[in-house]
PDB file of N, CA and C in Angstrom:
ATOM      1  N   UNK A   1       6.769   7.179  14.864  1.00  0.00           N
ATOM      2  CA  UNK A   1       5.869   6.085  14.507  1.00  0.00           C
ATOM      3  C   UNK A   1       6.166   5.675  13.077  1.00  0.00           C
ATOM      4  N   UNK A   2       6.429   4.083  13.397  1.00  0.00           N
ATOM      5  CA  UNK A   2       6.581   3.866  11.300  1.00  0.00           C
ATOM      6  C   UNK A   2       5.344   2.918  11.387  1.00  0.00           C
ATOM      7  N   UNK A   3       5.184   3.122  10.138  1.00  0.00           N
ATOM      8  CA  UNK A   3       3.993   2.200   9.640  1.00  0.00           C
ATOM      9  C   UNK A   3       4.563   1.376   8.581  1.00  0.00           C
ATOM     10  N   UNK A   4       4.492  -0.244   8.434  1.00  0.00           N
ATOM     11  CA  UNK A   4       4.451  -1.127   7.454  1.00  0.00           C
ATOM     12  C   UNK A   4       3.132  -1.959   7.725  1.00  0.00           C
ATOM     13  N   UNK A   5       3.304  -2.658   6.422  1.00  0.00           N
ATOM     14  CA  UNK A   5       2.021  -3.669   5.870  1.00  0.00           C
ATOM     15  C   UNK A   5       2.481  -4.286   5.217  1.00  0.00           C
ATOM     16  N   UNK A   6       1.286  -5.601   5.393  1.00  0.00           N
ATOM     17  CA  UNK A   6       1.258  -6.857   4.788  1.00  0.00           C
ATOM     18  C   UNK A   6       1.335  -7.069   2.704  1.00  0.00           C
ATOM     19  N   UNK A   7       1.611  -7.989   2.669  1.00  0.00           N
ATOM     20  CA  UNK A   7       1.135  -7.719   1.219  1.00  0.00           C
ATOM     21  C   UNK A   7      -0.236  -7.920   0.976  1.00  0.00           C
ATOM     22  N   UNK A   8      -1.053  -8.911   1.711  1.00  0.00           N
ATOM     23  CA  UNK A   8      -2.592  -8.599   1.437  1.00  0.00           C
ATOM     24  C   UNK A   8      -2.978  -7.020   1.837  1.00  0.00           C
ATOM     25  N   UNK A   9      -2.674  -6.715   3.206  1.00  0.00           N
ATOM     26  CA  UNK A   9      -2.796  -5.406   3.131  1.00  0.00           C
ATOM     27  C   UNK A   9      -3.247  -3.833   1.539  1.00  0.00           C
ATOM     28  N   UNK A  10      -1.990  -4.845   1.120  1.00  0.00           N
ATOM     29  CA  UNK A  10      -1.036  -3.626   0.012  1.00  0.00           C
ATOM     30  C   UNK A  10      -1.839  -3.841  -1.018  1.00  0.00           C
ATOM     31  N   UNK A  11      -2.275  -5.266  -1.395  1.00  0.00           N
ATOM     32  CA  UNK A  11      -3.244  -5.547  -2.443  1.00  0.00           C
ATOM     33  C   UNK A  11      -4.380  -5.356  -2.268  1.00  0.00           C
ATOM     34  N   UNK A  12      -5.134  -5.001  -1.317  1.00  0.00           N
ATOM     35  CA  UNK A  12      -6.781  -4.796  -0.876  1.00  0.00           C
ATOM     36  C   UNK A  12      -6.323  -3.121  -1.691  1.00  0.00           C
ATOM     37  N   UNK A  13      -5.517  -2.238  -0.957  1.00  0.00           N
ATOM     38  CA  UNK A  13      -5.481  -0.765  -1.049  1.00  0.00           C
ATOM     39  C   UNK A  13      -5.404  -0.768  -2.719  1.00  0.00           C
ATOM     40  N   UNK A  14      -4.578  -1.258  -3.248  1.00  0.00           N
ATOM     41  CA  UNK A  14      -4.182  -1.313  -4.329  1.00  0.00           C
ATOM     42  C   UNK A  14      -5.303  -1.597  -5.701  1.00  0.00           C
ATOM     43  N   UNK A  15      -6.696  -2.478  -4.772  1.00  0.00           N
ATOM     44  CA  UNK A  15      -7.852  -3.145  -5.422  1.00  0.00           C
ATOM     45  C   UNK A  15      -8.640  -1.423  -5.493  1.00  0.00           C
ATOM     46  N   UNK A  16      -8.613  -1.012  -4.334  1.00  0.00           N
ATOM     47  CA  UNK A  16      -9.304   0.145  -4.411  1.00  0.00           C
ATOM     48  C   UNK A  16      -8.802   1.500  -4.970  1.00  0.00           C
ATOM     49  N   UNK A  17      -7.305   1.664  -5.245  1.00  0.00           N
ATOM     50  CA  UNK A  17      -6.687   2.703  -5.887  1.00  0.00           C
ATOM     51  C   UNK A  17      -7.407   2.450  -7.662  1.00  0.00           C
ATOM     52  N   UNK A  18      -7.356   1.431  -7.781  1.00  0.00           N
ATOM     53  CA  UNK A  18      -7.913   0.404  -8.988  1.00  0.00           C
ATOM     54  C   UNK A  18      -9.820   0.995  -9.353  1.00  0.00           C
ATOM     55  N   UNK A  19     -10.394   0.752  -8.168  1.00  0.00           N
ATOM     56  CA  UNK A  19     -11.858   0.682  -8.150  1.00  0.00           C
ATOM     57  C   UNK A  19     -12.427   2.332  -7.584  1.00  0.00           C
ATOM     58  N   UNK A  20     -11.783   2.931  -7.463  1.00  0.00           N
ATOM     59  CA  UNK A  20     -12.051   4.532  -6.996  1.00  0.00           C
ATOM     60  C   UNK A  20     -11.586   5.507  -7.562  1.00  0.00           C
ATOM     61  N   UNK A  21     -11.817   7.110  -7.726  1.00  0.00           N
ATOM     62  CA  UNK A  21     -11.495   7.610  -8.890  1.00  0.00           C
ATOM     63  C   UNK A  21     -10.997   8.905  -7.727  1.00  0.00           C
ATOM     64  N   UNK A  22     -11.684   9.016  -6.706  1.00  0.00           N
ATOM     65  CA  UNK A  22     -11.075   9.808  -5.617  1.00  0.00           C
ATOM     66  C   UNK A  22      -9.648  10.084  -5.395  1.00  0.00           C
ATOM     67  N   UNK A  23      -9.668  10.608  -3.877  1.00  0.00           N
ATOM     68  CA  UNK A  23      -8.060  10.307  -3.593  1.00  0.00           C
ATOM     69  C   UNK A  23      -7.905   9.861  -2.412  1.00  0.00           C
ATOM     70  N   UNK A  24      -7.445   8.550  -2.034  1.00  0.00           N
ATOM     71  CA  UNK A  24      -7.866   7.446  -1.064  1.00  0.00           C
ATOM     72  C   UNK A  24      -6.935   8.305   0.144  1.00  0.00           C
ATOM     73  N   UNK A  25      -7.012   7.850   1.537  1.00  0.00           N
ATOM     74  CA  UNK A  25      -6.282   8.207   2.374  1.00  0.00           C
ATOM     75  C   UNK A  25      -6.771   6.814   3.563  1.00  0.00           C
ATOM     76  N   UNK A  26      -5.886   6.297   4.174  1.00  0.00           N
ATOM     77  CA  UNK A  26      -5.668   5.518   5.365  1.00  0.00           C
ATOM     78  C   UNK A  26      -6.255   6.614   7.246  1.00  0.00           C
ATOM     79  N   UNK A  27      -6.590   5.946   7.535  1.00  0.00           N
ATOM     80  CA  UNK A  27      -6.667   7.124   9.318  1.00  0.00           C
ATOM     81  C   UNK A  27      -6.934   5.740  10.056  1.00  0.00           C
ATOM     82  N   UNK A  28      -5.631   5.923  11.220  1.00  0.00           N
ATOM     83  CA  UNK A  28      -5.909   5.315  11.945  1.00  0.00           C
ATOM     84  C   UNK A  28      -6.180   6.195  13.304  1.00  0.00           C
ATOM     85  N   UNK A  29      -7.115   5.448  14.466  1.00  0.00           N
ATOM     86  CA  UNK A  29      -7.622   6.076  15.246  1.00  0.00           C
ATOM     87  C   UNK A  29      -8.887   6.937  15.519  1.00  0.00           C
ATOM     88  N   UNK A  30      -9.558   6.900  14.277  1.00  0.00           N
ATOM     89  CA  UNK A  30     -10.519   7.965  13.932  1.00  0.00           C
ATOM     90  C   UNK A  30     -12.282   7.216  14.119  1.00  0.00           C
ATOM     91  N   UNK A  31     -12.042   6.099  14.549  1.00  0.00           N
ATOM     92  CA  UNK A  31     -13.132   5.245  14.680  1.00  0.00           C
ATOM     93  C   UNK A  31     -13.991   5.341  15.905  1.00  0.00           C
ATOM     94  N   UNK A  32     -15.062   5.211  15.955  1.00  0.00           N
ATOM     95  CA  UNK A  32     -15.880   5.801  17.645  1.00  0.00           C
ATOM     96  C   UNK A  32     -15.867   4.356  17.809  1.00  0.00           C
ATOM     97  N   UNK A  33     -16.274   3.439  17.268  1.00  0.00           N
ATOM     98  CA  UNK A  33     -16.385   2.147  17.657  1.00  0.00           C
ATOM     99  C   UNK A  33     -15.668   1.002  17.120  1.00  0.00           C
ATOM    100  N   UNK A  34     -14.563   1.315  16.480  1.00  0.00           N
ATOM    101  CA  UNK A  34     -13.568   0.264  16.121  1.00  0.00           C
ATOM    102  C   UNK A  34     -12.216   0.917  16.417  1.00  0.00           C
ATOM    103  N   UNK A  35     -12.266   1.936  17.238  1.00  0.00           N
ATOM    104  CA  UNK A  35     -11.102   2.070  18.259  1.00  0.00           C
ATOM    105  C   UNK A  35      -9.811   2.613  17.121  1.00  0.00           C
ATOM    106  N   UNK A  36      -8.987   2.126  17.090  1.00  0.00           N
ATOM    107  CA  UNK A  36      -7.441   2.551  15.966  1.00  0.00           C
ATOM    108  C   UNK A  36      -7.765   1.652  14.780  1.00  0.00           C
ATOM    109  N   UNK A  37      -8.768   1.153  14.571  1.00  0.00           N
ATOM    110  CA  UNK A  37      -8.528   0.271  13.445  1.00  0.00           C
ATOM    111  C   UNK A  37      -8.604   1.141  12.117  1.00  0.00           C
ATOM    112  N   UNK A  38      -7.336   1.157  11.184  1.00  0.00           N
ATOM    113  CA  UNK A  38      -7.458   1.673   9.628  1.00  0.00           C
ATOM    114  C   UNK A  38      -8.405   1.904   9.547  1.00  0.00           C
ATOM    115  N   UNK A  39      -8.768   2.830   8.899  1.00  0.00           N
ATOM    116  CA  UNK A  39      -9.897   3.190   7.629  1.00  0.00           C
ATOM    117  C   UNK A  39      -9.386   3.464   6.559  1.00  0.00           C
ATOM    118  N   UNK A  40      -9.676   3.168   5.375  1.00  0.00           N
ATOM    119  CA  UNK A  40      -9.962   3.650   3.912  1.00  0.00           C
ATOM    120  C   UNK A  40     -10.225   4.457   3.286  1.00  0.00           C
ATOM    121  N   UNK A  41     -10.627   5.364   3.314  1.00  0.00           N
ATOM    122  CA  UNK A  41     -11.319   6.751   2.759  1.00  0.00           C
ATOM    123  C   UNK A  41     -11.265   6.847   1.549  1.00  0.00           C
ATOM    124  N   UNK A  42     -12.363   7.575   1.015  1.00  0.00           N
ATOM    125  CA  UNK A  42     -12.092   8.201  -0.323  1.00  0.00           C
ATOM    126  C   UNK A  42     -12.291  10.301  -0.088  1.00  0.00           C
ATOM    127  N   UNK A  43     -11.575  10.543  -0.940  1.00  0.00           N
ATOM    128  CA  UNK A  43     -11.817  12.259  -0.598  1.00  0.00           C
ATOM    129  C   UNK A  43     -12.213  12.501   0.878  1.00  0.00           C
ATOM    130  N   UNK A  44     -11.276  12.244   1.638  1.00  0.00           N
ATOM    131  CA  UNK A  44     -11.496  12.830   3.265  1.00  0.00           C
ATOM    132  C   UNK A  44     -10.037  13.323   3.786  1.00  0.00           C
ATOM    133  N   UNK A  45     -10.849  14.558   4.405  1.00  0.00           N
ATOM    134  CA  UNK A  45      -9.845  15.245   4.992  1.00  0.00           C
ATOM    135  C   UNK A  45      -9.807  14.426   6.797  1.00  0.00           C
ATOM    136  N   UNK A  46      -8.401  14.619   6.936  1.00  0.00           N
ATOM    137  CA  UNK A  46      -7.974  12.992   7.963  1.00  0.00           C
ATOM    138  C   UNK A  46      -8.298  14.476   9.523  1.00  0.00           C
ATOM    139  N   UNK A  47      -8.030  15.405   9.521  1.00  0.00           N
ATOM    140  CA  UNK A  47      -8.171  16.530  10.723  1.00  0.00           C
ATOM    141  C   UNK A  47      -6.858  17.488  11.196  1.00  0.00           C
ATOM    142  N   UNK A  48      -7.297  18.123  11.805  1.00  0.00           N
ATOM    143  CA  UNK A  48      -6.090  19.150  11.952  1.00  0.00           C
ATOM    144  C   UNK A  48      -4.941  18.352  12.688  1.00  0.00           C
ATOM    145  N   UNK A  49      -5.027  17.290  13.484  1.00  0.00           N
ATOM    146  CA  UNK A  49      -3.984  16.655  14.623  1.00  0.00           C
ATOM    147  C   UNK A  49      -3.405  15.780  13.927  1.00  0.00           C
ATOM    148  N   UNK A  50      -4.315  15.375  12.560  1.00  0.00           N
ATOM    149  CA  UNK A  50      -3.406  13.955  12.223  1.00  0.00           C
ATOM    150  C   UNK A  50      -2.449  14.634  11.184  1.00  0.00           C
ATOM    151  N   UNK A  51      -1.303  13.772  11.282  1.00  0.00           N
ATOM    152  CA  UNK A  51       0.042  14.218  10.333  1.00  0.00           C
ATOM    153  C   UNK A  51       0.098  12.515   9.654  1.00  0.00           C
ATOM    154  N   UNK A  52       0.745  12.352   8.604  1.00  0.00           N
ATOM    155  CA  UNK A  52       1.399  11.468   7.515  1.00  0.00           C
ATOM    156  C   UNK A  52       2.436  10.532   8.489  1.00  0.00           C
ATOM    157  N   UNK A  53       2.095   9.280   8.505  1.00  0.00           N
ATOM    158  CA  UNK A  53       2.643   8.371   9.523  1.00  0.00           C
ATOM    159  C   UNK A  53       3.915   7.283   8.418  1.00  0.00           C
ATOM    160  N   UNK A  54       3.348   7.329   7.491  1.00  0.00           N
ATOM    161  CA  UNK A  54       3.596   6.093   6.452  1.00  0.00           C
ATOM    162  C   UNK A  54       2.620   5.941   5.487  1.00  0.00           C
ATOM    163  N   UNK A  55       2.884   4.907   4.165  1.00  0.00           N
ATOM    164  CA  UNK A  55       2.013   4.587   3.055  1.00  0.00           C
ATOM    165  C   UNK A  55       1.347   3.155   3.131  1.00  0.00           C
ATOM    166  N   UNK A  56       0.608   3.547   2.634  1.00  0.00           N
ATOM    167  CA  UNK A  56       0.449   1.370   2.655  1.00  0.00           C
ATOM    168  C   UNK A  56       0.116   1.827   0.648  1.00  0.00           C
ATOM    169  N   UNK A  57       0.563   0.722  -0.064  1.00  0.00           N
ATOM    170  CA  UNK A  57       0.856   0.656  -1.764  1.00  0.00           C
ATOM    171  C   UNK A  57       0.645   2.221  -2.406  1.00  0.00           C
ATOM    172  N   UNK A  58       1.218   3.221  -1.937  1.00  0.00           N
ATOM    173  CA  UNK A  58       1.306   4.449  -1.864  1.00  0.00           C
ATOM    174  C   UNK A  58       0.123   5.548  -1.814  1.00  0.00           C
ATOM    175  N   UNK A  59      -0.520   5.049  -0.985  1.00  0.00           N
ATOM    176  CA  UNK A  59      -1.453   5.873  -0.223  1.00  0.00           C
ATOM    177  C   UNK A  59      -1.139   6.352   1.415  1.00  0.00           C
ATOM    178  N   UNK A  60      -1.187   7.322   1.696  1.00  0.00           N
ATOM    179  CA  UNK A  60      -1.071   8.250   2.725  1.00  0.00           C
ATOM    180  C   UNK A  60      -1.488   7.452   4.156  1.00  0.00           C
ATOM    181  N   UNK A  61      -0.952   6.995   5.240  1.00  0.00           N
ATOM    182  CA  UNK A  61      -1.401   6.596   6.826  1.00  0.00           C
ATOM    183  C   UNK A  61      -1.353   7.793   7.368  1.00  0.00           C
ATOM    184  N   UNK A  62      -2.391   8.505   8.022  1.00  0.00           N
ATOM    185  CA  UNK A  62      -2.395   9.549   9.248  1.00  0.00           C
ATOM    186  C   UNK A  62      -2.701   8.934  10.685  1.00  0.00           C
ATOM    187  N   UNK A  63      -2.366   9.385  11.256  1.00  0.00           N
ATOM    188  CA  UNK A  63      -2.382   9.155  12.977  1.00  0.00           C
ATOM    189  C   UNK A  63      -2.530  10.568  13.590  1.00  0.00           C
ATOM    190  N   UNK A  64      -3.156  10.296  14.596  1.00  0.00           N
ATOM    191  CA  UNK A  64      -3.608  11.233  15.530  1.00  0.00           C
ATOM    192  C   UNK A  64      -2.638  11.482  16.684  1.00  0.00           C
ATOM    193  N   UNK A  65      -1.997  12.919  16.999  1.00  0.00           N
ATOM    194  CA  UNK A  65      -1.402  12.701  18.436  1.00  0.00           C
ATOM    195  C   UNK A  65      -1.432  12.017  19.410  1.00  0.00           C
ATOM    196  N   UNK A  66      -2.212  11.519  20.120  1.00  0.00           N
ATOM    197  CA  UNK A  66      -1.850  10.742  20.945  1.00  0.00           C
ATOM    198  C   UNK A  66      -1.705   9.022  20.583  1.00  0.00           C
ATOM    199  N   UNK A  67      -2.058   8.900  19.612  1.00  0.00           N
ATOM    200  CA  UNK A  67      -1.512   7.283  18.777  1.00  0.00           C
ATOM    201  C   UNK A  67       0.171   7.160  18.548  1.00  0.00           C
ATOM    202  N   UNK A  68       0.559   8.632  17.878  1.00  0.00           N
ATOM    203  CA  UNK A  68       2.030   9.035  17.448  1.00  0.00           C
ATOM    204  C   UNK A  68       2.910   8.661  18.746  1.00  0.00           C
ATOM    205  N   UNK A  69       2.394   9.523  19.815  1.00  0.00           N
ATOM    206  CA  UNK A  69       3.070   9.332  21.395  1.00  0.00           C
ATOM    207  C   UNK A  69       3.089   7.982  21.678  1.00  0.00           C
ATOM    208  N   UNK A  70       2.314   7.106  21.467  1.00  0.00           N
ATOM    209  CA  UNK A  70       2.452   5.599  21.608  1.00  0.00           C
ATOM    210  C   UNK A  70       3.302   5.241  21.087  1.00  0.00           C
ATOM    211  N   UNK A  71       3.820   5.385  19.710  1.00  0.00           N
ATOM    212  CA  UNK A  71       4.786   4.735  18.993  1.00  0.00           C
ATOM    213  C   UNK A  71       5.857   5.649  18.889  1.00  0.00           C
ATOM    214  N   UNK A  72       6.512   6.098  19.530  1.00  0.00           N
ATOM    215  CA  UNK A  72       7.613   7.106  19.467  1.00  0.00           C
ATOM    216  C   UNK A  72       8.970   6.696  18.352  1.00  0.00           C
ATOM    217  N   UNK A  73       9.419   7.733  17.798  1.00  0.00           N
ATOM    218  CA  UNK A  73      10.545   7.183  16.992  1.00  0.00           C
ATOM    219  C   UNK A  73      10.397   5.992  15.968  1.00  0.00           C
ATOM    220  N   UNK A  74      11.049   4.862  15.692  1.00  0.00           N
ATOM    221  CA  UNK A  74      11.182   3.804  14.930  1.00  0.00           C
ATOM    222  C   UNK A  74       9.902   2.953  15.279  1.00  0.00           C
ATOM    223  N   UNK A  75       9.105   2.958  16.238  1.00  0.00           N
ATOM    224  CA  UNK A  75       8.392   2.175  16.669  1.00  0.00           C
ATOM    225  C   UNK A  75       7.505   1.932  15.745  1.00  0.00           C
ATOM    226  N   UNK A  76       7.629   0.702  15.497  1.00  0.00           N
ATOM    227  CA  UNK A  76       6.533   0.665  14.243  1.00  0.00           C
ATOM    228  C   UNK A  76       4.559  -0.211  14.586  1.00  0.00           C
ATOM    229  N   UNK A  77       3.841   0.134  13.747  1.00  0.00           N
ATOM    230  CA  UNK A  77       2.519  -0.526  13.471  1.00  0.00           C
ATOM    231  C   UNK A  77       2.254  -1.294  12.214  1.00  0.00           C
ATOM    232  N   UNK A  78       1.752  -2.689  12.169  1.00  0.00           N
ATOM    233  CA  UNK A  78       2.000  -3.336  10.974  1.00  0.00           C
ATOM    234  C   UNK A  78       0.161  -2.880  10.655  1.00  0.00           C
ATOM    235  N   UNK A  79      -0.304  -3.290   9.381  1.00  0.00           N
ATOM    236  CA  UNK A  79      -1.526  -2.992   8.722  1.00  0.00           C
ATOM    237  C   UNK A  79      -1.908  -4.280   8.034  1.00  0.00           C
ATOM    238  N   UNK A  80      -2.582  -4.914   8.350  1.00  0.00           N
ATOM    239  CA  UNK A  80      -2.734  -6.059   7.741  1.00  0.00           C
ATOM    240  C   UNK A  80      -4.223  -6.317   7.837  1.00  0.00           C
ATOM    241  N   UNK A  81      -4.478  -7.376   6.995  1.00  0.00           N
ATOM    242  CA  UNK A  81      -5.856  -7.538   6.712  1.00  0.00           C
ATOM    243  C   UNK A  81      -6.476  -8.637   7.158  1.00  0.00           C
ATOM    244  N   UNK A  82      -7.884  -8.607   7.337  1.00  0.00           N
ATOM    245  CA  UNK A  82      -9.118  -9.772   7.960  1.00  0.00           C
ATOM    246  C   UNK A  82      -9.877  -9.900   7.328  1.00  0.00           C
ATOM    247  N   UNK A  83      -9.852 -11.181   6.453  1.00  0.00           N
ATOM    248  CA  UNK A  83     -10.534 -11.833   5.116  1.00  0.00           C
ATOM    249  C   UNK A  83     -11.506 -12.695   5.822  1.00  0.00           C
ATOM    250  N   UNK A  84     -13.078 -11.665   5.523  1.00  0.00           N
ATOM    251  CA  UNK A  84     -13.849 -12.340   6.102  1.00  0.00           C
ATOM    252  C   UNK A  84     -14.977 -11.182   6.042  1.00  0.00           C
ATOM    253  N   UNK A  85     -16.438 -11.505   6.757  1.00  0.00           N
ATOM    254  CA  UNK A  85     -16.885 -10.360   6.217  1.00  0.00           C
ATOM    255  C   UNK A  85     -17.218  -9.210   7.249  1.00  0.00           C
ATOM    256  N   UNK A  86     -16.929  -7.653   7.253  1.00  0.00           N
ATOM    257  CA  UNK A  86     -16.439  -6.700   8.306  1.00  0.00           C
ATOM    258  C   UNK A  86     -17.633  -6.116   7.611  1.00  0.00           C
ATOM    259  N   UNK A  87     -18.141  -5.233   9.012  1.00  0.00           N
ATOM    260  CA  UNK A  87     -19.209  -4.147   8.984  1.00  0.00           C
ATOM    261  C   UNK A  87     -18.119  -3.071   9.489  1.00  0.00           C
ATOM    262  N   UNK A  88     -18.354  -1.654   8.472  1.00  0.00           N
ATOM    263  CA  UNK A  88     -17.227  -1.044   8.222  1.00  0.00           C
ATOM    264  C   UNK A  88     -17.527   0.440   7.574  1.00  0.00           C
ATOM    265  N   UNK A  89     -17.455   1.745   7.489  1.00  0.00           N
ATOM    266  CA  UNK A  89     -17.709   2.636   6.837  1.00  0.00           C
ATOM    267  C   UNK A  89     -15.881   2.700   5.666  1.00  0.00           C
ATOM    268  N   UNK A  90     -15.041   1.892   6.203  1.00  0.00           N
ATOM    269  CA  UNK A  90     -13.812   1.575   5.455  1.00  0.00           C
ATOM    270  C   UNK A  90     -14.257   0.920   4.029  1.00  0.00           C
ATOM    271  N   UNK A  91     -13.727   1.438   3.063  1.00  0.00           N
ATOM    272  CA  UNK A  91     -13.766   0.578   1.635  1.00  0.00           C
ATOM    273  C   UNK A  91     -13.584  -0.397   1.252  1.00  0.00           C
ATOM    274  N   UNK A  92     -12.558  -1.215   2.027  1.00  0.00           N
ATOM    275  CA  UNK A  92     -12.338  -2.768   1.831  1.00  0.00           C
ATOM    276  C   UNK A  92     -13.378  -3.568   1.939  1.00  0.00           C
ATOM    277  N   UNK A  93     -14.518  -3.205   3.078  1.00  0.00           N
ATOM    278  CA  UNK A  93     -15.468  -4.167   3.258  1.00  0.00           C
ATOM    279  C   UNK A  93     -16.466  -4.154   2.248  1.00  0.00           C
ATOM    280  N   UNK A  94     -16.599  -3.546   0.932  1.00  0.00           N
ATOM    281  CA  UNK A  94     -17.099  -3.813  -0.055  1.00  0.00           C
ATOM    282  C   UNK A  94     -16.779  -5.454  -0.570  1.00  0.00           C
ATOM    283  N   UNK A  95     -15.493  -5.382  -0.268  1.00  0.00           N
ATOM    284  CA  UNK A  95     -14.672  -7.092  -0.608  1.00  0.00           C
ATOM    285  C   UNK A  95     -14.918  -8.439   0.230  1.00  0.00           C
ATOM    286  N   UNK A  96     -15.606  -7.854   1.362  1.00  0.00           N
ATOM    287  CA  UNK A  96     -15.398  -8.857   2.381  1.00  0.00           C
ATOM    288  C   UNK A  96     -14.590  -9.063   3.291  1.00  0.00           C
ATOM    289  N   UNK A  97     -13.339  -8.011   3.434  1.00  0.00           N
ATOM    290  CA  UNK A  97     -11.965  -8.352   4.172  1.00  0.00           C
ATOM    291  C   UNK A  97     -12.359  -6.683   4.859  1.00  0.00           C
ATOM    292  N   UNK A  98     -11.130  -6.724   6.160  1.00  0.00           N
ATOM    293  CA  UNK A  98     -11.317  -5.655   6.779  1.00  0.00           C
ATOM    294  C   UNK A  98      -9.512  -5.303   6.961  1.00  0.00           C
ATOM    295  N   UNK A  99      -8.982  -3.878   7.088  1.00  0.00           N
ATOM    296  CA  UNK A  99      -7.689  -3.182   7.852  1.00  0.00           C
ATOM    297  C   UNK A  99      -7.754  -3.605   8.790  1.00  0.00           C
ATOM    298  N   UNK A 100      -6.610  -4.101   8.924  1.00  0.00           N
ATOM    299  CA  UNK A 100      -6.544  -4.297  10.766  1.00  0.00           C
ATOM    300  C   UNK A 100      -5.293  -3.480  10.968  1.00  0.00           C
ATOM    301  N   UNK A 101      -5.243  -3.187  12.326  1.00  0.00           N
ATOM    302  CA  UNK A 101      -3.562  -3.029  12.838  1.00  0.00           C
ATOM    303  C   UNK A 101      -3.375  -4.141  13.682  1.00  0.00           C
ATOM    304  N   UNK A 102      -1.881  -4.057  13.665  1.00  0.00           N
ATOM    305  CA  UNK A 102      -1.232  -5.352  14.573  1.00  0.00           C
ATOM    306  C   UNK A 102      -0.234  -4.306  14.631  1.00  0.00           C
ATOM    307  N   UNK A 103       0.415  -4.516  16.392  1.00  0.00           N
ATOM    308  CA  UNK A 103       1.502  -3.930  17.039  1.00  0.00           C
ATOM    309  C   UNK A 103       2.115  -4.094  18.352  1.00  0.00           C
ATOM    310  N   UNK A 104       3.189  -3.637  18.689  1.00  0.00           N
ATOM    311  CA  UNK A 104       3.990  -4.525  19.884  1.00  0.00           C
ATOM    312  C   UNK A 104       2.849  -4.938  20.632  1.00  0.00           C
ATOM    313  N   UNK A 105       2.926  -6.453  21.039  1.00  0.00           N
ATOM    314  CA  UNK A 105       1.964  -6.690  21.947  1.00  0.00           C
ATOM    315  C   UNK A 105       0.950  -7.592  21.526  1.00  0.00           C
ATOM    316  N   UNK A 106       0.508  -7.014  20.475  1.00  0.00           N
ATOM    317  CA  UNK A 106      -0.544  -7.665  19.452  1.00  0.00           C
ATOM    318  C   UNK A 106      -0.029  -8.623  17.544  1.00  0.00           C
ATOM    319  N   UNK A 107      -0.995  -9.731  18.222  1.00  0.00           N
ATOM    320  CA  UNK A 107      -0.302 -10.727  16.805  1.00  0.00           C
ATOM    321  C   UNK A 107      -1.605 -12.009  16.924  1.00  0.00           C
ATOM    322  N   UNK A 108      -1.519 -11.989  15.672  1.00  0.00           N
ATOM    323  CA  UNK A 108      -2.770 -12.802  15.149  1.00  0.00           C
ATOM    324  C   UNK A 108      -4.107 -12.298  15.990  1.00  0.00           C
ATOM    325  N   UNK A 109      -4.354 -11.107  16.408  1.00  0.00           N
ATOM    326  CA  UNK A 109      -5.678 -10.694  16.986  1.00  0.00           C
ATOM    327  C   UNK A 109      -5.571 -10.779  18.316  1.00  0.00           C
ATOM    328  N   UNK A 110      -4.784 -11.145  19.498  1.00  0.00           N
ATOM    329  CA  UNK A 110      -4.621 -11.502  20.662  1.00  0.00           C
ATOM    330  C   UNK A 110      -3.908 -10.982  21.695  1.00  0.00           C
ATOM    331  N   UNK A 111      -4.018 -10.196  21.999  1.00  0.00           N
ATOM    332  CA  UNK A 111      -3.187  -8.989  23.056  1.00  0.00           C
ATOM    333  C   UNK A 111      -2.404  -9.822  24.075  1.00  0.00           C
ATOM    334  N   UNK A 112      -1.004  -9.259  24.517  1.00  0.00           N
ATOM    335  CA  UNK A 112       0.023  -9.939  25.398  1.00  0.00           C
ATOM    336  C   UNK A 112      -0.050  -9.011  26.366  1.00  0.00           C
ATOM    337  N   UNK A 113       0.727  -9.586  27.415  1.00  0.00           N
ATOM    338  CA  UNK A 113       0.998  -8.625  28.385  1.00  0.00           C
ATOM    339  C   UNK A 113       0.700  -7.739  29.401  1.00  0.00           C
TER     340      UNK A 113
END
């Protein structure tokens, strides 16, 4: 599984590496009701299953086993952002914008296939 991101992406994380004194970490998958969507964290431990996927502006992406099995090898997940206003336990929505993922299949919010 690779992980890249947007440059809004990179600049939201980057607002909060800025605005937090913690030590930020990314988890995707870890959501009961927003499904794989990023989170933000500050001082959280991501769980025993998730391993280091990629960075977004050099902060840590974890994924959970069975997310990893989805994206096997090179397969990548982009991280990009939704400027607008998100209900969220993620840090960005302090800003108004939310993490999103986008990946094979998925683009501009709209599932194929």
């Amino acid at each position: 599984m690779r992980v890249e991101a947007t440059s809004a992406a990179e600049g939201v994380v980057r607002r909060a590496l800025g605005a937090r004194r913690g030590a930020l970490t990314i988890t995707i998958g870890t959501g009961c009701c927003e499904s794989t969507a990023p989170f933000l964290y500050e001082d959280f431990w991501p769980g025993p299953d998730q391993e280091v996927v990629g960075e977004v502006a050099g902060v840590a992406v974890y994924a959970p086993e069975y997310l990893r099995r989805l994206y096997p090898g090179d397969d990548a997940v982009v991280v990009d952002l939704y400027e607008g206003p998100a209900e969220s336990m993620s840090i960005e929505t302090e800003w108004d914008c939310r993490l999103i993922l986008r990946g094979m299949g998925v683009d501009a919010g709209q599932t194929t296939g």
